[in-house]
N, C-alpha and C. Protein backbone atom coordinates (compact mmCIF):
# COMPACT_ATOMS: atom_id res chain seq x y z
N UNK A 1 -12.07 1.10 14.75
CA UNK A 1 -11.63 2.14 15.65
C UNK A 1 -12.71 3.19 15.77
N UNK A 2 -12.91 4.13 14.90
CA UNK A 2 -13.73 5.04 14.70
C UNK A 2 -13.15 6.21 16.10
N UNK A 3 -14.41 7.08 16.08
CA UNK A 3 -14.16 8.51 17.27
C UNK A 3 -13.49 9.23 16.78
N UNK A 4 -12.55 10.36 17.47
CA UNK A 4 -12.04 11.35 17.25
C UNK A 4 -10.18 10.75 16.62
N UNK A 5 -9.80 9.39 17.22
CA UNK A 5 -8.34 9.26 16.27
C UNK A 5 -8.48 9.35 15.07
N UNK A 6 -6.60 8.94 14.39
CA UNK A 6 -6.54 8.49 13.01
C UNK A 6 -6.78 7.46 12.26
N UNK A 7 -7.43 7.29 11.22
CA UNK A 7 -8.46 6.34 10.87
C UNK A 7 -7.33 5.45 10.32
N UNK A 8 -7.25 3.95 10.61
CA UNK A 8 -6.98 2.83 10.17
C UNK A 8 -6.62 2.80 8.45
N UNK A 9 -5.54 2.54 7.70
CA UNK A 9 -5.45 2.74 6.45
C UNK A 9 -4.57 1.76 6.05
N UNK A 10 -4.19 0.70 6.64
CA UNK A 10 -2.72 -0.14 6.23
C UNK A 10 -3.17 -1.04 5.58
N UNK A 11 -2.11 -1.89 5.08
CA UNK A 11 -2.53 -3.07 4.09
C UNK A 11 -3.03 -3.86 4.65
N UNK A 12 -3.35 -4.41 5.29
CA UNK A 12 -4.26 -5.58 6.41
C UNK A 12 -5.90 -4.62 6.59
N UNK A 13 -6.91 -5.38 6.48
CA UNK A 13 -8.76 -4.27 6.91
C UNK A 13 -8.61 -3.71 8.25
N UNK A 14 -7.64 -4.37 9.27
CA UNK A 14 -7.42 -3.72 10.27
C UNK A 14 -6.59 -3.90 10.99
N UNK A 15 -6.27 -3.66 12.61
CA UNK A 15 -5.05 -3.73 12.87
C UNK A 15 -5.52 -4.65 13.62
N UNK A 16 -4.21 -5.44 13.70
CA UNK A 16 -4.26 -6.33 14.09
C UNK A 16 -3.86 -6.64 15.57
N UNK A 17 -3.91 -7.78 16.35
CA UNK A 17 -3.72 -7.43 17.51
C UNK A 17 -2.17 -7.55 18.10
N UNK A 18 -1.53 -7.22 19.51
CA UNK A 18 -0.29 -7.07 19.34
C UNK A 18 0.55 -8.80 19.30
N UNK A 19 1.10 -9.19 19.09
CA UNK A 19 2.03 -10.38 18.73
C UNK A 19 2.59 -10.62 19.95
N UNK A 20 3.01 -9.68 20.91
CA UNK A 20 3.76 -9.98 21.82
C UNK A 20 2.47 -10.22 23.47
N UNK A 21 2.07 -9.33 23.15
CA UNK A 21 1.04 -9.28 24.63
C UNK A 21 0.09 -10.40 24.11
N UNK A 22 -0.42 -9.60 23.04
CA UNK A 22 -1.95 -10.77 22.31
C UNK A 22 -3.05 -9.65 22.63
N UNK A 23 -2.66 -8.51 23.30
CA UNK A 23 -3.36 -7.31 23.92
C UNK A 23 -4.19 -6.26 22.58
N UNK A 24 -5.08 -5.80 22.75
CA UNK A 24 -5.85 -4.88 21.19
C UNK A 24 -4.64 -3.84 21.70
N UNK A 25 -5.00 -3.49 20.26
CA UNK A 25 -3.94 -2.33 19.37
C UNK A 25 -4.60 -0.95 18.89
N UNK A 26 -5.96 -1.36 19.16
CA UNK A 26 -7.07 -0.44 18.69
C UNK A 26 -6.64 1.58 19.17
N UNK A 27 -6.20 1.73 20.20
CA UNK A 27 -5.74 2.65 20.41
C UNK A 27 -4.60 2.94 20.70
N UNK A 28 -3.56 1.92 20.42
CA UNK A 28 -2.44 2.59 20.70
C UNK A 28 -1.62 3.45 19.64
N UNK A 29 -1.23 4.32 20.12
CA UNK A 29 -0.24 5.18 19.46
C UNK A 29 1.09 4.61 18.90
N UNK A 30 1.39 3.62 19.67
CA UNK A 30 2.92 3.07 18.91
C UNK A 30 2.30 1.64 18.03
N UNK A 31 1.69 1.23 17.59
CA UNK A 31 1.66 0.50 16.77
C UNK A 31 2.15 0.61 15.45
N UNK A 32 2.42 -0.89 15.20
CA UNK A 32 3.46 -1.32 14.36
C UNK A 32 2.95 -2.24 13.47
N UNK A 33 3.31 -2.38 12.17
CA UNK A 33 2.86 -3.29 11.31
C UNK A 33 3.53 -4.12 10.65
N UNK A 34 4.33 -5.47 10.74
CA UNK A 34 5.78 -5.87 10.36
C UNK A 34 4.79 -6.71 9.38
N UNK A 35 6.02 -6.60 8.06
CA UNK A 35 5.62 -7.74 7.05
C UNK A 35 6.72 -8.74 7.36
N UNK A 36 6.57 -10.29 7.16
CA UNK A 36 7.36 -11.24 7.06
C UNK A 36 7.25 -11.83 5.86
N UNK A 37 8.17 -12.25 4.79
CA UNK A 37 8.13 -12.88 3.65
C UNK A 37 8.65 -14.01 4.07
N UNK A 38 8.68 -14.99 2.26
CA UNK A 38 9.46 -16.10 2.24
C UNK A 38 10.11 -15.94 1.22
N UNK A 39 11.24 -15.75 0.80
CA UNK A 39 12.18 -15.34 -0.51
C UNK A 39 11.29 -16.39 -1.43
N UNK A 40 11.42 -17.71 -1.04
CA UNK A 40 11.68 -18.95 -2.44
C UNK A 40 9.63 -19.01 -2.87
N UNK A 41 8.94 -18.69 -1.86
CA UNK A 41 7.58 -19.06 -2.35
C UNK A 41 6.52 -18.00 -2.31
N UNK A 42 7.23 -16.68 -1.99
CA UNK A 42 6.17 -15.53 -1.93
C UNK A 42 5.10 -15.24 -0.85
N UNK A 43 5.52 -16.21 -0.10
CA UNK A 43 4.15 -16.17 0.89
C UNK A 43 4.88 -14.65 1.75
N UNK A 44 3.10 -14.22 2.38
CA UNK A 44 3.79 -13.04 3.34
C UNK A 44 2.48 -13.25 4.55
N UNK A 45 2.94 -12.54 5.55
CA UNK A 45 2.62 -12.78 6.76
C UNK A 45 2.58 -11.41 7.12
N UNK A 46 1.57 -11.01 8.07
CA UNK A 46 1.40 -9.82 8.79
C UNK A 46 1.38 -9.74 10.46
N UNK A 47 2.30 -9.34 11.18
CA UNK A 47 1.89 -9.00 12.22
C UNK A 47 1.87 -7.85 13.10
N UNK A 48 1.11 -7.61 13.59
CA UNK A 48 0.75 -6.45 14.50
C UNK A 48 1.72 -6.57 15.68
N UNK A 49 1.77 -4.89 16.64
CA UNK A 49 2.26 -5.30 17.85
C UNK A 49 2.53 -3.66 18.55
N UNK A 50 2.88 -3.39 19.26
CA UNK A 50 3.01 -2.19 20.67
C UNK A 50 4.87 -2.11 20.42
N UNK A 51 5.12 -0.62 19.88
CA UNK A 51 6.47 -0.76 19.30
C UNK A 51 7.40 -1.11 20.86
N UNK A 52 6.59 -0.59 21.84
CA UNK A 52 7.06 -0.81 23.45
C UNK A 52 7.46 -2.60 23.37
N UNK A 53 6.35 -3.23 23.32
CA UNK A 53 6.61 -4.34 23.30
C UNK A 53 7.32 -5.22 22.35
N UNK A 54 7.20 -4.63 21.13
CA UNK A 54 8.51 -5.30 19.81
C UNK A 54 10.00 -5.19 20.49
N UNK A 55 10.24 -4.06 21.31
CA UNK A 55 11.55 -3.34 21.24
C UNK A 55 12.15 -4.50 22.63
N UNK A 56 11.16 -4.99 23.44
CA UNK A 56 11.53 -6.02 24.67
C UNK A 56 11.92 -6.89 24.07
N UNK A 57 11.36 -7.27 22.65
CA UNK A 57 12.23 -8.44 22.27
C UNK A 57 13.12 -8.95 21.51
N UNK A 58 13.36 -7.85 20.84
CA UNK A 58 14.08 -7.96 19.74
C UNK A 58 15.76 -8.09 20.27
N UNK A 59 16.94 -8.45 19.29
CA UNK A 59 18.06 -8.52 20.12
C UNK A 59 18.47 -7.09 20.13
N UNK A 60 19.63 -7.18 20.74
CA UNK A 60 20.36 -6.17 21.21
C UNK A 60 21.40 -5.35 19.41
N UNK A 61 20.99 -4.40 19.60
CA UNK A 61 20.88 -3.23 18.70
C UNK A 61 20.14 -3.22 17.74
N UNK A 62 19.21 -3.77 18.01
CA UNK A 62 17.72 -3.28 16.95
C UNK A 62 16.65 -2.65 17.74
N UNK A 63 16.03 -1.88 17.09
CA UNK A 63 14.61 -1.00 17.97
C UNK A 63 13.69 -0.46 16.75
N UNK A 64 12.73 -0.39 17.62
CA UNK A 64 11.80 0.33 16.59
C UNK A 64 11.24 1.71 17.10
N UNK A 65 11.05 2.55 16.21
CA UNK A 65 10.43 3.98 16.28
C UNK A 65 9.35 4.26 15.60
N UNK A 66 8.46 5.30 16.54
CA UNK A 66 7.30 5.24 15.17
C UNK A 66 7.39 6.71 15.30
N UNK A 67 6.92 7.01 14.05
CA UNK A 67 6.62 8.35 13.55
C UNK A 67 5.45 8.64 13.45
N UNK A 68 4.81 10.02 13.45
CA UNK A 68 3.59 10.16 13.27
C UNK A 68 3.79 10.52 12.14
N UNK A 69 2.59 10.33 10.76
CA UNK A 69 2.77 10.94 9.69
C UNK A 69 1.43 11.90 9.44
């Protein structure tokens, strides 16, 4: 990223791109960072995404919000 935003700090070296578009994430403001597990074998999975675009797909009464911290 670098410039004048907030510098990149999550568990992944960077962000990743969005899941739903496939679009960079590099500047957006609503980005999102979902972990996916597997209960029985530990594996975990990371994906990126535009909380705009998580919220198109998800079912009906779930959403996501982001906060600035």
């Amino acid at each position: 990223m670098g410039g004048d935003g907030p510098e990149w700090t999550g568990v992944v070296s960077e962000r990743l791109r969005c899941c739903v578009c496939d679009g960079s994430t590099d500047d957006a403001e609503d980005y999102v960072l979902i972990e996916l597990t597997a209960e029985f074998s530990g594996a975990r999975q990371w994906l990126g995404a535009h909380a705009e675009h998580l919220n198109s797909v998800l079912a009906e009464g779930f959403s996501v919000e982001v906060h600035q911290m």
